[in-house]
C-alpha atoms as a PDB file:
ATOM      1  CA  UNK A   1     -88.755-141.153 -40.069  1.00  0.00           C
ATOM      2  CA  UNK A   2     -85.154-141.900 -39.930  1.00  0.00           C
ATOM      3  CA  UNK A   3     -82.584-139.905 -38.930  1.00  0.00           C
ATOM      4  CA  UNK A   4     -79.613-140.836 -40.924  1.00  0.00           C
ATOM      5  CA  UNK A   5     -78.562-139.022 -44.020  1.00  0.00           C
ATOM      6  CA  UNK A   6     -81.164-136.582 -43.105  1.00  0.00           C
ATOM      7  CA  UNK A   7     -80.484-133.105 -43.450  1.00  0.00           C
ATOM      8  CA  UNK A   8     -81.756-131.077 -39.906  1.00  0.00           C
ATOM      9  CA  UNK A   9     -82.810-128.091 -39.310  1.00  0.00           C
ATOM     10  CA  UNK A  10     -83.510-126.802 -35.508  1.00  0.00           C
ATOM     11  CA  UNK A  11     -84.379-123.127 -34.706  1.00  0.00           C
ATOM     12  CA  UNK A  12     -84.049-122.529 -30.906  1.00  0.00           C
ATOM     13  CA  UNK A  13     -80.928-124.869 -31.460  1.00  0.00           C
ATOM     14  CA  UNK A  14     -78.384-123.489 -28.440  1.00  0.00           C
ATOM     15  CA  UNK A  15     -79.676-123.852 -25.565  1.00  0.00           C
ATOM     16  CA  UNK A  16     -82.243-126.112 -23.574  1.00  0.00           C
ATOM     17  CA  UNK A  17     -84.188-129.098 -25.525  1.00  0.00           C
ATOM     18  CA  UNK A  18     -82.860-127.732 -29.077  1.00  0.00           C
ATOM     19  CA  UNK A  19     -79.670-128.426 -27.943  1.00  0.00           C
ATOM     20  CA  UNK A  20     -80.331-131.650 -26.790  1.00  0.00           C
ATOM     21  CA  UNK A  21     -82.170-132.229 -30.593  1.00  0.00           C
ATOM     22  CA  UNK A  22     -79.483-131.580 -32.148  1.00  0.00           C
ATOM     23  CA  UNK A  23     -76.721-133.208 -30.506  1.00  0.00           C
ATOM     24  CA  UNK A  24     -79.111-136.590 -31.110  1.00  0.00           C
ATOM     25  CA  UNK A  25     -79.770-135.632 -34.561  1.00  0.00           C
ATOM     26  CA  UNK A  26     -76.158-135.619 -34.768  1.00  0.00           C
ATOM     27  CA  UNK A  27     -75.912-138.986 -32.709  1.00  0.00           C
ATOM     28  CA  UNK A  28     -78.431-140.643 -35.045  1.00  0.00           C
ATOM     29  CA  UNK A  29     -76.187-139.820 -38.176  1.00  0.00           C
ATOM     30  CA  UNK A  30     -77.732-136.906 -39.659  1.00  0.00           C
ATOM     31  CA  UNK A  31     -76.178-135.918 -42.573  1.00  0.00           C
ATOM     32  CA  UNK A  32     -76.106-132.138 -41.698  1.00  0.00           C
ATOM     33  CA  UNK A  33     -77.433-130.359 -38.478  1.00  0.00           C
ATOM     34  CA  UNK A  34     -78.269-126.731 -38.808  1.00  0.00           C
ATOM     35  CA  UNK A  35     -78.305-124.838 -35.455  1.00  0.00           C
ATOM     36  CA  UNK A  36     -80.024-121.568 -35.736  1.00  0.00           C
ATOM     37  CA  UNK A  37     -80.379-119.577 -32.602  1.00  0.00           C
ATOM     38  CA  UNK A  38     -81.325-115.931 -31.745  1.00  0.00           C
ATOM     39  CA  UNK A  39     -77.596-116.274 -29.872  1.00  0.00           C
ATOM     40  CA  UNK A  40     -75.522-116.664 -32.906  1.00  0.00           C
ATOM     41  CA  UNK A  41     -72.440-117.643 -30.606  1.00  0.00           C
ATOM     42  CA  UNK A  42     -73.899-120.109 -28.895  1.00  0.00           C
ATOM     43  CA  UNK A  43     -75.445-121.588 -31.726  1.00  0.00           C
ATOM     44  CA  UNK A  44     -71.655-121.522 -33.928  1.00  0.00           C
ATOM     45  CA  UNK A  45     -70.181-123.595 -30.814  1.00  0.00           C
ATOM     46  CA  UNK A  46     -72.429-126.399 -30.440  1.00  0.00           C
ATOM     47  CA  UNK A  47     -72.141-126.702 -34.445  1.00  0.00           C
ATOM     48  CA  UNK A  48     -68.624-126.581 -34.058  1.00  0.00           C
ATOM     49  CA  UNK A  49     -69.084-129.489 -31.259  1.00  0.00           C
ATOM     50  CA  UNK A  50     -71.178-131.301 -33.302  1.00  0.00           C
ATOM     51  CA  UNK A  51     -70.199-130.741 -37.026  1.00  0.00           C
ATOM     52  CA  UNK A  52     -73.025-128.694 -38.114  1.00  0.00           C
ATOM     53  CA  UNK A  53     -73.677-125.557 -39.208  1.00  0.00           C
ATOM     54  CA  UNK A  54     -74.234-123.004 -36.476  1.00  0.00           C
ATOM     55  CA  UNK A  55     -77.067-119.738 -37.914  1.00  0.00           C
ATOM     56  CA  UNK A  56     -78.111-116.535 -36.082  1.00  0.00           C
ATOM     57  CA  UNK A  57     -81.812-116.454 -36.272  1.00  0.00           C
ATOM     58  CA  UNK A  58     -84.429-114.329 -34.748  1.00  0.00           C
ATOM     59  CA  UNK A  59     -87.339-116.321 -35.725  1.00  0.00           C
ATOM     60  CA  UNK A  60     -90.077-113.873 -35.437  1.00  0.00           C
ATOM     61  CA  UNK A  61     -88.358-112.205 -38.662  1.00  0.00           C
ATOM     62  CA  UNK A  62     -89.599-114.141 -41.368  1.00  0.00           C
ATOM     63  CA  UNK A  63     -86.665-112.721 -43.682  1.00  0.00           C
ATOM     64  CA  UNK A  64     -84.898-114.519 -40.890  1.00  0.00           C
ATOM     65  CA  UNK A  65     -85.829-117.782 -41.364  1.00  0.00           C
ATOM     66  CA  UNK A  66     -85.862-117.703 -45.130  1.00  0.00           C
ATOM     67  CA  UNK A  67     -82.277-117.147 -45.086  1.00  0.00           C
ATOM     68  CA  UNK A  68     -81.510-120.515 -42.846  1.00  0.00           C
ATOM     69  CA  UNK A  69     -83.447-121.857 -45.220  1.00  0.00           C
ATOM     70  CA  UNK A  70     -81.771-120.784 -48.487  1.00  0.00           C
ATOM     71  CA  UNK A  71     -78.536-121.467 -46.697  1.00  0.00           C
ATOM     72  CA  UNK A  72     -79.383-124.765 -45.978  1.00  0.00           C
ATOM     73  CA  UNK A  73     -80.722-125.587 -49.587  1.00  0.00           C
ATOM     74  CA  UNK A  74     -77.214-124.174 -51.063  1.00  0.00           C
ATOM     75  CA  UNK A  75     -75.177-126.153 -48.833  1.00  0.00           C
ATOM     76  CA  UNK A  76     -76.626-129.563 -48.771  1.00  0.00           C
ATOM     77  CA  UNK A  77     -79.693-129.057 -51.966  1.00  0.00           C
ATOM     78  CA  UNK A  78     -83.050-130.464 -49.259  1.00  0.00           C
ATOM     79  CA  UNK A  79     -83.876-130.135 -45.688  1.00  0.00           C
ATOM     80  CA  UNK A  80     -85.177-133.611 -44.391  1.00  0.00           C
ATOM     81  CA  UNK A  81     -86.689-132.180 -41.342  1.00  0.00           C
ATOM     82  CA  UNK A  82     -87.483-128.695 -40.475  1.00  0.00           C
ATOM     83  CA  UNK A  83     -87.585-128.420 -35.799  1.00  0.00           C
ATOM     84  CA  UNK A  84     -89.522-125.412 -34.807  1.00  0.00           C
ATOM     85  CA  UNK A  85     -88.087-125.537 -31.313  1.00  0.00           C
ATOM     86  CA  UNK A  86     -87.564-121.787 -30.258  1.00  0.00           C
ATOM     87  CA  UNK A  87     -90.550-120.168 -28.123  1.00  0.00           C
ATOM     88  CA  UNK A  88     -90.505-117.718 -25.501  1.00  0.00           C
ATOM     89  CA  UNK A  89     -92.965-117.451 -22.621  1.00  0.00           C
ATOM     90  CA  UNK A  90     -93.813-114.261 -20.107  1.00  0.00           C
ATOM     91  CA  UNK A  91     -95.609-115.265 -17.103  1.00  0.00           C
ATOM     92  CA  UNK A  92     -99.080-112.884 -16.916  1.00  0.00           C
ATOM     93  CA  UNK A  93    -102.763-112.470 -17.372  1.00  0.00           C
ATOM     94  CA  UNK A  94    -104.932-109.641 -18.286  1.00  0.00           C
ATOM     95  CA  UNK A  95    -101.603-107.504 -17.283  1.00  0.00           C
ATOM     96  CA  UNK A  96     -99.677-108.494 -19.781  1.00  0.00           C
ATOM     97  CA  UNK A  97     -98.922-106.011 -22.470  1.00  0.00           C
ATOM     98  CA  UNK A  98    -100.142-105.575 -26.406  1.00  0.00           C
ATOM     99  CA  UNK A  99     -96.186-106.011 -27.208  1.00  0.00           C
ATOM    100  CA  UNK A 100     -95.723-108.840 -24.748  1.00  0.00           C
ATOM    101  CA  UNK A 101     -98.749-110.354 -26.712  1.00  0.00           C
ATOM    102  CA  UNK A 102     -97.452-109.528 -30.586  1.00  0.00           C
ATOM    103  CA  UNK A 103     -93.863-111.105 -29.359  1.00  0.00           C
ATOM    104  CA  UNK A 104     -95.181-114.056 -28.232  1.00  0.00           C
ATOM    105  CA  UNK A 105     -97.254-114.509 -31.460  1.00  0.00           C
ATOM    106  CA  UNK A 106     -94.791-113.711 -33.530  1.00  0.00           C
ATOM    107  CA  UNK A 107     -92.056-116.462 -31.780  1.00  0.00           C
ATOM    108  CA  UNK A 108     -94.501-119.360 -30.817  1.00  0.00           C
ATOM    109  CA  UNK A 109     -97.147-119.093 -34.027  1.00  0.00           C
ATOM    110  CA  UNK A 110     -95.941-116.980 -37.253  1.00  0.00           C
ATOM    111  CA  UNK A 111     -92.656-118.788 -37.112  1.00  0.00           C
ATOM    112  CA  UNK A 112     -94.059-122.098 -37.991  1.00  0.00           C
ATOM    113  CA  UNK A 113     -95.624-119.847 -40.556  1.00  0.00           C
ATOM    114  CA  UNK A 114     -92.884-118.417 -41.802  1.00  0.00           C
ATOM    115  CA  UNK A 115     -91.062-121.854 -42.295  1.00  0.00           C
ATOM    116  CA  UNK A 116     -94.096-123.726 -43.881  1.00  0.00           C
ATOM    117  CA  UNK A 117     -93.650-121.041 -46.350  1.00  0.00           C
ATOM    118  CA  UNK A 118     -89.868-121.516 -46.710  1.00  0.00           C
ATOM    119  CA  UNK A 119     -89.429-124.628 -47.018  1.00  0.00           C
ATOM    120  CA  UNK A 120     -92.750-126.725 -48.239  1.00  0.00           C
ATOM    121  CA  UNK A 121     -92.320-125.628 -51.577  1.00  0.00           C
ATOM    122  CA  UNK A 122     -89.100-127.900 -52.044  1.00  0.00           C
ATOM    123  CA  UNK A 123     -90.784-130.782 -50.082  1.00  0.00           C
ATOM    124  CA  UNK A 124     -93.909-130.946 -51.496  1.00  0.00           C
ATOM    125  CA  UNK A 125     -91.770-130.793 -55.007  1.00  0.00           C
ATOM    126  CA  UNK A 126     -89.771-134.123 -53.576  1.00  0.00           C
ATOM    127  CA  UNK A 127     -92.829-135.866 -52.255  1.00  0.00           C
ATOM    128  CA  UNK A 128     -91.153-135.720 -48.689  1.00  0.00           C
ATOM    129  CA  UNK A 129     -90.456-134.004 -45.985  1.00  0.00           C
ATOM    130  CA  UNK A 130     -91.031-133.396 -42.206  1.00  0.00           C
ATOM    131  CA  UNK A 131     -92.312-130.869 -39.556  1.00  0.00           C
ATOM    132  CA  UNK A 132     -91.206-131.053 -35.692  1.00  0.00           C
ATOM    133  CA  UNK A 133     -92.488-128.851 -33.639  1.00  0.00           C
ATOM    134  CA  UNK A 134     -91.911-127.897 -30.000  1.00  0.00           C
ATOM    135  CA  UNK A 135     -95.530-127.565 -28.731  1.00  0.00           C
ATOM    136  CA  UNK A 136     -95.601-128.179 -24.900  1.00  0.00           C
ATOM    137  CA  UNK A 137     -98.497-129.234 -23.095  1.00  0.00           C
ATOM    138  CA  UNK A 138     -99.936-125.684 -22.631  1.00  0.00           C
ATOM    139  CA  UNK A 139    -101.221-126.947 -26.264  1.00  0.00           C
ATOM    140  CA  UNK A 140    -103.135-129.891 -24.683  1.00  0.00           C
ATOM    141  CA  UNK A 141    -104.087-128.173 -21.702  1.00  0.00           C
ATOM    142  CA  UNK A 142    -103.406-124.878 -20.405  1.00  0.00           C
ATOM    143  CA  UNK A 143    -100.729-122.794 -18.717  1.00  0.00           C
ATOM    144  CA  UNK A 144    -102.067-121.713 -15.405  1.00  0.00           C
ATOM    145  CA  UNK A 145     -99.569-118.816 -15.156  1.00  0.00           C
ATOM    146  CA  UNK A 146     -99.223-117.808 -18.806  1.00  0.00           C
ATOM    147  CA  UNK A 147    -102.517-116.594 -20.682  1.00  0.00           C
ATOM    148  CA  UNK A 148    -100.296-115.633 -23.855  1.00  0.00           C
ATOM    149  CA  UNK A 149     -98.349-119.020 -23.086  1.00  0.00           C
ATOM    150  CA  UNK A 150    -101.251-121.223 -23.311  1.00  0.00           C
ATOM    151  CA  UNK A 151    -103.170-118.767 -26.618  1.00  0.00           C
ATOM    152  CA  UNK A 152    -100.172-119.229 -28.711  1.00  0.00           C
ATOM    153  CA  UNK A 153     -99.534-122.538 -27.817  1.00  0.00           C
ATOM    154  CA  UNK A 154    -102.913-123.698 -28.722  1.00  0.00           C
ATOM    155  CA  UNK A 155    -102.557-121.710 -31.972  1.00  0.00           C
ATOM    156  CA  UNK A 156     -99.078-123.815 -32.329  1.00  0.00           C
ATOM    157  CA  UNK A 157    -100.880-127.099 -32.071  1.00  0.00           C
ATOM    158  CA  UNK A 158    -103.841-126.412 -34.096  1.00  0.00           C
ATOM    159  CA  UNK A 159    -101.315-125.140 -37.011  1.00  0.00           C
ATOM    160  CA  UNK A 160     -99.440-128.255 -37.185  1.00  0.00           C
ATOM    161  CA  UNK A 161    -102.462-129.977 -37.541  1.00  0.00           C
ATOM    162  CA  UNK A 162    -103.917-128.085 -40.064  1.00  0.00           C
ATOM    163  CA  UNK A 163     -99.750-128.760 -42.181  1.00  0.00           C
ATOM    164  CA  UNK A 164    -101.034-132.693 -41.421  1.00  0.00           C
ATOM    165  CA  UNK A 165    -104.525-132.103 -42.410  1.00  0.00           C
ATOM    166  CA  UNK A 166    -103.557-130.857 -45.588  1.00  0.00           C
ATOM    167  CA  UNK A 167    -100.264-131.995 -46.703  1.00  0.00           C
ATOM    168  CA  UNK A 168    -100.083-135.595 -45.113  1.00  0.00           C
ATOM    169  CA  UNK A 169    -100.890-137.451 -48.294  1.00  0.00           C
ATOM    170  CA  UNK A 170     -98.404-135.940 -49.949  1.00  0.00           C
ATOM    171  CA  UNK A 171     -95.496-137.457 -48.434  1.00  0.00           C
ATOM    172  CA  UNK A 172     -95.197-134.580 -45.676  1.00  0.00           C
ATOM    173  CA  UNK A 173     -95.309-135.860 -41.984  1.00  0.00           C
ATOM    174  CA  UNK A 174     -95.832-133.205 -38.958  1.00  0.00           C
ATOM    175  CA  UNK A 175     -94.980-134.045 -35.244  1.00  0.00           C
ATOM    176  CA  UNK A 176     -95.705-132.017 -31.992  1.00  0.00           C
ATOM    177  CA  UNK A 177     -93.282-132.627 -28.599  1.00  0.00           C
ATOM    178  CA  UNK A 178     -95.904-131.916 -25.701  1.00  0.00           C
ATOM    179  CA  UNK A 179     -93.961-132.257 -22.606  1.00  0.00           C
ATOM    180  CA  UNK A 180     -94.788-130.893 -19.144  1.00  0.00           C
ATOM    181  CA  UNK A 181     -92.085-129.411 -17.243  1.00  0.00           C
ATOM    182  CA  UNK A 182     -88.735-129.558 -18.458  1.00  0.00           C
ATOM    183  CA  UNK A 183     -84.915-128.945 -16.749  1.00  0.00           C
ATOM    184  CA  UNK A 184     -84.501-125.790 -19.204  1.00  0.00           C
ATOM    185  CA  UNK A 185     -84.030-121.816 -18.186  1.00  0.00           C
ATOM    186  CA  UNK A 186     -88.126-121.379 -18.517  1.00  0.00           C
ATOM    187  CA  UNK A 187     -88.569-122.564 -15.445  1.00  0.00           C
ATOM    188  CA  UNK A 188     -88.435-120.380 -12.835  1.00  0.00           C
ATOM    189  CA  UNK A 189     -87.795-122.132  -9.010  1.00  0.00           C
ATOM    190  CA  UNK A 190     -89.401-119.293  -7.407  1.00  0.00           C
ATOM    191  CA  UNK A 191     -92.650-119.510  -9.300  1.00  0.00           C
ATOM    192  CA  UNK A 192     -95.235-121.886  -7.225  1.00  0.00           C
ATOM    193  CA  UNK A 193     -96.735-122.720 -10.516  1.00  0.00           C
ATOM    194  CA  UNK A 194     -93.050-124.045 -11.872  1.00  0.00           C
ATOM    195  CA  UNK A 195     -92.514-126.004  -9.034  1.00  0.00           C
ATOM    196  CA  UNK A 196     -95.632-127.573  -9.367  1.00  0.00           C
ATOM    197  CA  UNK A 197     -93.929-128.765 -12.988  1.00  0.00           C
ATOM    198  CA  UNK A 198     -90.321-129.134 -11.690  1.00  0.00           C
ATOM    199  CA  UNK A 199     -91.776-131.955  -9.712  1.00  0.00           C
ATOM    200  CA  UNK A 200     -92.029-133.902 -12.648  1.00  0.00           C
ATOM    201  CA  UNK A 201     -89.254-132.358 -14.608  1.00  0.00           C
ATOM    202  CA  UNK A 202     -87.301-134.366 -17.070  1.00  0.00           C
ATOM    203  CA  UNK A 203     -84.140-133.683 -18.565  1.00  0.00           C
ATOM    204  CA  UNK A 204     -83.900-131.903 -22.445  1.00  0.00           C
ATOM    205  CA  UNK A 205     -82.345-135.182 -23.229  1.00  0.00           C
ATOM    206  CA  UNK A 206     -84.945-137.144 -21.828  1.00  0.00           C
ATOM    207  CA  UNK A 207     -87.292-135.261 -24.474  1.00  0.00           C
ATOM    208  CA  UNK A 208     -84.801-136.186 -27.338  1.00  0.00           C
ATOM    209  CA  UNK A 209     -85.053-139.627 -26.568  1.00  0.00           C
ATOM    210  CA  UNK A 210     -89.065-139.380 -26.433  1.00  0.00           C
ATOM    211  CA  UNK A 211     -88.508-137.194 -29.778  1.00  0.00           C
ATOM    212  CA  UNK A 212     -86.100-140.249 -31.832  1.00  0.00           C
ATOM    213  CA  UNK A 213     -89.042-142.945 -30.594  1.00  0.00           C
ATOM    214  CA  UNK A 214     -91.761-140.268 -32.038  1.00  0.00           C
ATOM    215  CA  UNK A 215     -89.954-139.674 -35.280  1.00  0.00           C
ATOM    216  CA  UNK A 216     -89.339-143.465 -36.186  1.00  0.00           C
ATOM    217  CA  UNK A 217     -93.043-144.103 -35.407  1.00  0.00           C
ATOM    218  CA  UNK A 218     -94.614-140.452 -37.050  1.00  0.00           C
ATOM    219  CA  UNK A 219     -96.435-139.862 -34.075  1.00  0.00           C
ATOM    220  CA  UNK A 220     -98.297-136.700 -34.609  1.00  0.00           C
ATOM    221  CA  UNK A 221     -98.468-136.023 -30.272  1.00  0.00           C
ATOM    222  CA  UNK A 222     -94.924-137.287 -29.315  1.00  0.00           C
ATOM    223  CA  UNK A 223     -95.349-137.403 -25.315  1.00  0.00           C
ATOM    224  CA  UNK A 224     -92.263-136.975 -23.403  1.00  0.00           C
ATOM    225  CA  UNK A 225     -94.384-137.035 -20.172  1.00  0.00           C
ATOM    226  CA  UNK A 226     -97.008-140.393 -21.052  1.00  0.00           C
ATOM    227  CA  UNK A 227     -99.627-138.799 -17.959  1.00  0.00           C
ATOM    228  CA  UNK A 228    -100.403-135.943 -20.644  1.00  0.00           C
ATOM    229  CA  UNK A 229    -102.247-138.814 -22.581  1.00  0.00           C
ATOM    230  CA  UNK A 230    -104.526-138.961 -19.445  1.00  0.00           C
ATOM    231  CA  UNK A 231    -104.872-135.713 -18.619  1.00  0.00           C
ATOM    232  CA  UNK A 232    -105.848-134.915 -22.431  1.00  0.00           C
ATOM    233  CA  UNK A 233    -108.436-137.620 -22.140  1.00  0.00           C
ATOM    234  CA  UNK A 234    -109.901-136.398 -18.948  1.00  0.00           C
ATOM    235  CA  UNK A 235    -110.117-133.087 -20.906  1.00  0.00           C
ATOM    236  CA  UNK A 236    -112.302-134.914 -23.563  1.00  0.00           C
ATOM    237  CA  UNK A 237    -114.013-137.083 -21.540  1.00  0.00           C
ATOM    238  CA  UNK A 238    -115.913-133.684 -19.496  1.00  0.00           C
ATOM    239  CA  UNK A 239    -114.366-130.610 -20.049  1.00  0.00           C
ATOM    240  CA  UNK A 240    -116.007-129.114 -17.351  1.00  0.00           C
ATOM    241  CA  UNK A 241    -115.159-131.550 -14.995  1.00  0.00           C
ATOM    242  CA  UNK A 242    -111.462-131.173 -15.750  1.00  0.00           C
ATOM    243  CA  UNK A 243    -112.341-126.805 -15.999  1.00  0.00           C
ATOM    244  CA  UNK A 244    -113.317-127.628 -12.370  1.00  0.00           C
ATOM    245  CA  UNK A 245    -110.006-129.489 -11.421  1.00  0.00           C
ATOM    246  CA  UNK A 246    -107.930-126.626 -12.941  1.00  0.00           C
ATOM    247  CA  UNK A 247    -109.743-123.771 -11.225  1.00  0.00           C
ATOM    248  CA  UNK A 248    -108.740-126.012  -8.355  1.00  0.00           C
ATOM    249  CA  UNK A 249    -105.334-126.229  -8.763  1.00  0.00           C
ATOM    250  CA  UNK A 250    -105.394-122.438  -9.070  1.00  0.00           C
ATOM    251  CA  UNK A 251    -106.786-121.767  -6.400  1.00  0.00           C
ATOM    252  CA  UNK A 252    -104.295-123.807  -4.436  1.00  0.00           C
ATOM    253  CA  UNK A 253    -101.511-122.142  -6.620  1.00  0.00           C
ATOM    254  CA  UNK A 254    -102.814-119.010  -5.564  1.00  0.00           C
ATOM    255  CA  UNK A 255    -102.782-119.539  -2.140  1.00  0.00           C
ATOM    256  CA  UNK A 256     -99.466-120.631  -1.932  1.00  0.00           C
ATOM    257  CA  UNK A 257     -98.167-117.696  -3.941  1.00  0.00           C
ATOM    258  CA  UNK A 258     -99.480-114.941  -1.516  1.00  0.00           C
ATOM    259  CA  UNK A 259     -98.203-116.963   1.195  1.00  0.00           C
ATOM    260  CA  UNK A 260     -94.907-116.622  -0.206  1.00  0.00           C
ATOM    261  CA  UNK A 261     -95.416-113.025  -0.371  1.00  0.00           C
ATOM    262  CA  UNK A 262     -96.384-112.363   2.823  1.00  0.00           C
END
């Protein structure tokens, strides 16, 4: 897929890699980049940097997103490419709470969901269309620190592949970003388990550039971080062998957290 004259949508748009998507969108010569955002200020001055359209958008309210969407349609009559970026995380097992659990459902899962719904329709009637989604590799693999995390990511992945399953012959393509750790304000330097990630850490515009390459190929796993590929191959290969390494690297996790504690 190719950017120019395309008409963008990213949700999750202010701040961290949407940001970075959508000032390359812009780059690339979209024709119209739509930055929704929870933070409705943030999201009207990076439009206003980048001559979009800046949206306030919780997207756990389907209403929500249908209204980005209907906004987008009046303005500019398609969206090319629809970026579910946004997604929240809360560090936690078995502690964490029902509502903790619902929000993170709600932000990471039912908003693909809700803009499937939204905005498929007027694809499917076109005969094309795409789907970007900001997965992680908690999708691949796991999130050590995050049970809800690594659920709803899972349940983020398998979605998009069920939109490719069923919609990729008819002109709709679907792509998942699956990077480790990224420079963004979800990861916490006091966290053993972060800095674990941080030591590979790449820049939000590091994952745009990963993200361009993806689109003009239609990848369907678009791997900001290429050691994922291995990693998700030792998973294949013997799951339990690679169960065994990650109970591993808990353990050592572990250790060093109640160190740091003591």
């Amino acid at each position: 897929m190719q950017l120019q004259d395309k008409v963008v949508v990213v949700t999750g748009g202010a701040n961290g890699i949407g940001r970075a998507l959508c000032r390359r969108f812009a780059n690339e010569g979209a024709a119209a980049v739509v930055v929704t955002d929870i933070d409705e200020t943030a999201a009207l001055k990076l439009a206003d940097e980048i001559g979009g359209i800046g949206i306030g958008c919780d997207v756990g309210v389907e209403a929500d997103i249908q209204q980005v969407v209907a906004h987008t349609m009046e303005e500019f009559g398609q969206i090319d490419l629809f970026c579910s970026n946004a997604g929240i995380t809360v560090n936690g097992g078995l502690e964490t709470g029902d509502a903790e659990w619902q929000r993170m459902w709600q932000v990471n899962v039912l908003s693909r969901v809700y803009a499937a719904r939204a905005v498929l329709p007027s694809m499917l009637a076109r005969g094309a269309g795409y789907f970007l989604q900001t997965v992680s590799a908690a999708g691949l693999l796991t999130e050590i620190g995050s049970a809800s995390y690594s659920v709803t990511k899972h349940a983020d992945l398998a979605y998009a592949e069920w939109l490719s399953s069923i919609y990729g012959r008819d002109g709709i393509g679907v792509s998942c970003i699956c990077p480790l750790g990224v420079e963004t304000d979800m990861l916490d330097p006091d966290d053993p388990i972060h800095q674990f990630l941080q030591v590979a850490a790449i820049t939000p515009e590091q994952v745009a550039d990963s993200v361009v390459e993806g689109l003009n190929d239609e990848r369907f796993l678009i791997l900001p971080h290429p050691e994922v590929a291995d990693f998700f191959q030792m998973k294949a290969d013997d799951h339990d062998r690679w169960l065994r390494g990650m109970q591993r690297l808990n353990q050592k996790l572990t250790r060093k957290r109640s160190r740091r504690a003591a």
